[in-house]
C-alpha atoms as a PDB file:
ATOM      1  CA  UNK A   1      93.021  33.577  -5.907  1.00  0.00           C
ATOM      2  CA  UNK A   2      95.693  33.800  -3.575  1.00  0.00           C
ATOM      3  CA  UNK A   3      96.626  37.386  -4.164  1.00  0.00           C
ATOM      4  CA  UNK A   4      92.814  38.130  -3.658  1.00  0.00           C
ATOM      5  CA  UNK A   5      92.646  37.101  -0.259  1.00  0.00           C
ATOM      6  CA  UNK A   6      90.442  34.313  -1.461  1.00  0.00           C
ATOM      7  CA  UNK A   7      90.081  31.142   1.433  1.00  0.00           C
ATOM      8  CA  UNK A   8      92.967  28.095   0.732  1.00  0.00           C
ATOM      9  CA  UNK A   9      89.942  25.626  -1.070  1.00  0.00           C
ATOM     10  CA  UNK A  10      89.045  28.700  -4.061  1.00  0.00           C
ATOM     11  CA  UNK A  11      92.824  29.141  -4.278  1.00  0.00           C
ATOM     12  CA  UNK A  12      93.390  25.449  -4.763  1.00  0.00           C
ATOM     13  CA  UNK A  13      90.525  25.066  -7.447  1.00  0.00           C
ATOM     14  CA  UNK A  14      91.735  27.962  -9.259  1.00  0.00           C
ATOM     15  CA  UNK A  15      94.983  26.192  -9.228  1.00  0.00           C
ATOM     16  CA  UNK A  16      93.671  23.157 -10.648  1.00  0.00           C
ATOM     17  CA  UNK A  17      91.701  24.702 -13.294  1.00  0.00           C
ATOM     18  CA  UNK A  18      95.024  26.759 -14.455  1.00  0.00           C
ATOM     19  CA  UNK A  19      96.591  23.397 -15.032  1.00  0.00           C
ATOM     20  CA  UNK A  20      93.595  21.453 -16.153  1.00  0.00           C
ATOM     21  CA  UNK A  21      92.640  24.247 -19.217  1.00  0.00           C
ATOM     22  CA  UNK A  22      96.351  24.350 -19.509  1.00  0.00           C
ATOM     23  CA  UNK A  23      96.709  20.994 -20.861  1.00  0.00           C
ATOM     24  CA  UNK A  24      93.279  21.139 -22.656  1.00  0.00           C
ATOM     25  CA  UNK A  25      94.697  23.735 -24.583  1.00  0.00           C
ATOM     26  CA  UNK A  26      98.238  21.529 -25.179  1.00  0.00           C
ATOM     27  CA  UNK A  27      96.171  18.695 -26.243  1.00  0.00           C
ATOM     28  CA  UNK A  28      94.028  20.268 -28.427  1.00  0.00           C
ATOM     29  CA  UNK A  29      96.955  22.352 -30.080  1.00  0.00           C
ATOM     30  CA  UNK A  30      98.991  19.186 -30.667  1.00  0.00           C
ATOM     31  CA  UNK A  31      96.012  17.477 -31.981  1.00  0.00           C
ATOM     32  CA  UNK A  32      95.866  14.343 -29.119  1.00  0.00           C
ATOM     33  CA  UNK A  33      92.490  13.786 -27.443  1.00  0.00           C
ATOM     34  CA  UNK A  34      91.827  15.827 -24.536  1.00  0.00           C
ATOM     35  CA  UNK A  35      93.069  13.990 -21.669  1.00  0.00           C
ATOM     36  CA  UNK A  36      90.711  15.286 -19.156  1.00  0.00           C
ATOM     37  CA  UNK A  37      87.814  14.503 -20.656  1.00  0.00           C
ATOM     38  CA  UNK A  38      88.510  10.647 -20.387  1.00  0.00           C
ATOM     39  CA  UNK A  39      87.719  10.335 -16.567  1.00  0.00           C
ATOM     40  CA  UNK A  40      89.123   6.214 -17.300  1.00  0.00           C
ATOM     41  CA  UNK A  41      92.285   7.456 -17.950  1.00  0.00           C
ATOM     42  CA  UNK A  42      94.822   8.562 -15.412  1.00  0.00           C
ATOM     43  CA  UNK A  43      94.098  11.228 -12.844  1.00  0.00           C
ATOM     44  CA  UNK A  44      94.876  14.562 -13.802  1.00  0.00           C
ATOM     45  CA  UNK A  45      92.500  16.898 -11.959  1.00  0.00           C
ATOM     46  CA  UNK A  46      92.776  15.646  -8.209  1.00  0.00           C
ATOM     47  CA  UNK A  47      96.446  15.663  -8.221  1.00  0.00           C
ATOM     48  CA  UNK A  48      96.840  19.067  -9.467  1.00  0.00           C
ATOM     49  CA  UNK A  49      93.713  20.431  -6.803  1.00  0.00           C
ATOM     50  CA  UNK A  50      95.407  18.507  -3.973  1.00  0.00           C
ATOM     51  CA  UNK A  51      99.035  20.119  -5.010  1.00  0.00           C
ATOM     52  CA  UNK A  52      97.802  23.941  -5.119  1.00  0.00           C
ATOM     53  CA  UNK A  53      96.604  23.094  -1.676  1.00  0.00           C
ATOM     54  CA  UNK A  54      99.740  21.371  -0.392  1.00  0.00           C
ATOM     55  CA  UNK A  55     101.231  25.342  -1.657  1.00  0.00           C
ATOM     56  CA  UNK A  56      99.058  27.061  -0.059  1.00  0.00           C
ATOM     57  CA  UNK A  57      99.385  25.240   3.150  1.00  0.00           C
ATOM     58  CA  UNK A  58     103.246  25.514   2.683  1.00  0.00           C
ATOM     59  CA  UNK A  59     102.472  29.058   1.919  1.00  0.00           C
ATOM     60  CA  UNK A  60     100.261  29.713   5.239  1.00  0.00           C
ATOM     61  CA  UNK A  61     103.391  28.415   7.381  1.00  0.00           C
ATOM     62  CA  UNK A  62     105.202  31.417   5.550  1.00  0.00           C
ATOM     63  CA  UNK A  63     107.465  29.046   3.579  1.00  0.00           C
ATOM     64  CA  UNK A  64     109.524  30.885   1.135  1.00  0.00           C
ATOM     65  CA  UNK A  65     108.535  30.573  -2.849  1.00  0.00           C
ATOM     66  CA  UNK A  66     110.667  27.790  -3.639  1.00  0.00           C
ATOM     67  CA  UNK A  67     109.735  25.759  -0.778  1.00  0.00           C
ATOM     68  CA  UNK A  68     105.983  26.490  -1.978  1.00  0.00           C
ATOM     69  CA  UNK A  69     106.979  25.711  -5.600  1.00  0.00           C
ATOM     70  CA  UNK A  70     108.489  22.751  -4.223  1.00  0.00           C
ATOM     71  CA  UNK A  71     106.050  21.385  -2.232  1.00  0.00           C
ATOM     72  CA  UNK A  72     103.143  21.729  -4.659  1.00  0.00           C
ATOM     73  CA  UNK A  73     105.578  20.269  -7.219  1.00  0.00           C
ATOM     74  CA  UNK A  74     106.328  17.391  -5.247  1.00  0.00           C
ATOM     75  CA  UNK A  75     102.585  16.525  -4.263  1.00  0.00           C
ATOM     76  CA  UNK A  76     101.084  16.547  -7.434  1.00  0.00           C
ATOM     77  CA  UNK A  77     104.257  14.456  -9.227  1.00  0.00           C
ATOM     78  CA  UNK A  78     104.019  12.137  -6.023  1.00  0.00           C
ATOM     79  CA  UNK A  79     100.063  11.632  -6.220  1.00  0.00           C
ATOM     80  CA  UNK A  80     100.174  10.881  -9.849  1.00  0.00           C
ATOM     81  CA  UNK A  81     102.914   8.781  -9.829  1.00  0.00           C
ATOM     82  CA  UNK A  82     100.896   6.977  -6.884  1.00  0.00           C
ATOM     83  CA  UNK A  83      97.832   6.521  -9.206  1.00  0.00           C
ATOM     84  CA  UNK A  84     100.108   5.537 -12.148  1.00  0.00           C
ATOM     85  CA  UNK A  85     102.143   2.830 -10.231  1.00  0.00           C
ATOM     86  CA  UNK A  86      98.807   1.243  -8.396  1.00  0.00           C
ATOM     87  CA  UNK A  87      96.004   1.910 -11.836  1.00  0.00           C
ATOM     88  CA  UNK A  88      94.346   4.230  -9.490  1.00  0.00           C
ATOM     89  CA  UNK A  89      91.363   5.933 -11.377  1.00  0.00           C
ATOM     90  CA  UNK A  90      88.624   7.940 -10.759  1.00  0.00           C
ATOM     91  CA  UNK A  91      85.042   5.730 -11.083  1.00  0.00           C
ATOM     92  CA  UNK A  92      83.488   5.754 -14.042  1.00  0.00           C
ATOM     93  CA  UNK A  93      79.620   5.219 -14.897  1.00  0.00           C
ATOM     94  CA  UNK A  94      81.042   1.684 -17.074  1.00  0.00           C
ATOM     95  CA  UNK A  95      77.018   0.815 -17.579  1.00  0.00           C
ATOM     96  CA  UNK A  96      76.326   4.131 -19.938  1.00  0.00           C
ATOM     97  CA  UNK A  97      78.985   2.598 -21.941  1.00  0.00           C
ATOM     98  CA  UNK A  98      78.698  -0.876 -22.359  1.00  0.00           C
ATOM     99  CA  UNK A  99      75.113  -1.490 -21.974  1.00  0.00           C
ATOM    100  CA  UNK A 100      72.564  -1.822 -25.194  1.00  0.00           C
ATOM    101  CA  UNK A 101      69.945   0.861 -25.016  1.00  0.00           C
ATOM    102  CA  UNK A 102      66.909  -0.476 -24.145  1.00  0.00           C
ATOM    103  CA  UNK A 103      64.092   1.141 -26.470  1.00  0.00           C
ATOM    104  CA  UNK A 104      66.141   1.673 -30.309  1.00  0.00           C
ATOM    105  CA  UNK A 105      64.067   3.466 -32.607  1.00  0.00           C
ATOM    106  CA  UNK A 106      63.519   1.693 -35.664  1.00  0.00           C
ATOM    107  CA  UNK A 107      62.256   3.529 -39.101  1.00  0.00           C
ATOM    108  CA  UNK A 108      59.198   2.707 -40.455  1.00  0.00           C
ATOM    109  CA  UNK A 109      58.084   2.502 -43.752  1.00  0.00           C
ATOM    110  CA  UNK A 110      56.011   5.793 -44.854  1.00  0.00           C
ATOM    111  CA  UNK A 111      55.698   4.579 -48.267  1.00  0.00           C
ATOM    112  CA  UNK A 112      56.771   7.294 -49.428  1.00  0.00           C
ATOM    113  CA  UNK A 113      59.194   7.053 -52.345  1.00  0.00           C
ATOM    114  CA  UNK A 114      59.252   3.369 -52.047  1.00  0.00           C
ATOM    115  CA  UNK A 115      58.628   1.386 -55.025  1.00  0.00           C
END
C-alpha cells in the first residue's frame, strides 16, 4: 500500500490484514483455533491496524526504517499488552449466544415407518 502511493488509513488496513491472515494461517497450520475469529478473546486486529498507522505516521516525518519498525513494533506490543493487563475486549453480541431460541422446530410424526 505504501509503495503504491495509497493514503496512510489503506496502508494501515493492509497492514493489519498482513498480520491478521498471517496468524490465521499459523493457527490453522499448528492446528489451534483461529484466534481472530473469537472476537471475546484478546484483541488482535485493532492493535496491529493502529501499529501500521503509528509506521506510517513515523514514516511521513521521514523517520528512518528502524525507527518505523520500531515504532509500529512498539505500538502494537504496547496496545496489546494494555488490553491484556486491563481484560480489554472488543464487544461481543453475548445475547446470540446465551439466549434459547425462541421458535425450536419440533418433528412431527408422519407416520410413516412408525409402527
Amino acid at each position: 500500500g505504501i509503495r503504491a502511493g495509497l493514503p496512510w488509513y489503506t496502508s494501515s488496513f493492509c497492514g493489519m490484514m498482513s498480520a491478521c491472515f498471517g496468524g490465521l494461517l499459523r493457527d490453522v497450520v499448528s492446528r489451534h483455533p483461529v484466534r481472530i475469529m473469537h472476537s471475546h478473546a484478546e484483541l488482535y486486529a485493532l492493535p496491529a491496524y493502529v501499529g501500521a498507522a503509528a509506521y506510517c505516521a513515523v514514516r511521513s516525518l521521514g523517520a528512518p526504517l528502524g525507527m518505523r519498525i520500531a515504532s509500529g513494533f512498539v505500538t502494537t506490543i504496547a496496545i496489546r499488552a494494555w488490553a491484556w493487563r486491563f481484560d480489554v475486549r472488543l464487544p461481543v453480541l453475548r445475547s446470540v449466544y446465551q439466549e434459547k431460541p425462541k421458535f425450536v422446530k419440533t418433528p412431527v410424526a408422519t407416520g410413516v415407518g412408525q409402527k
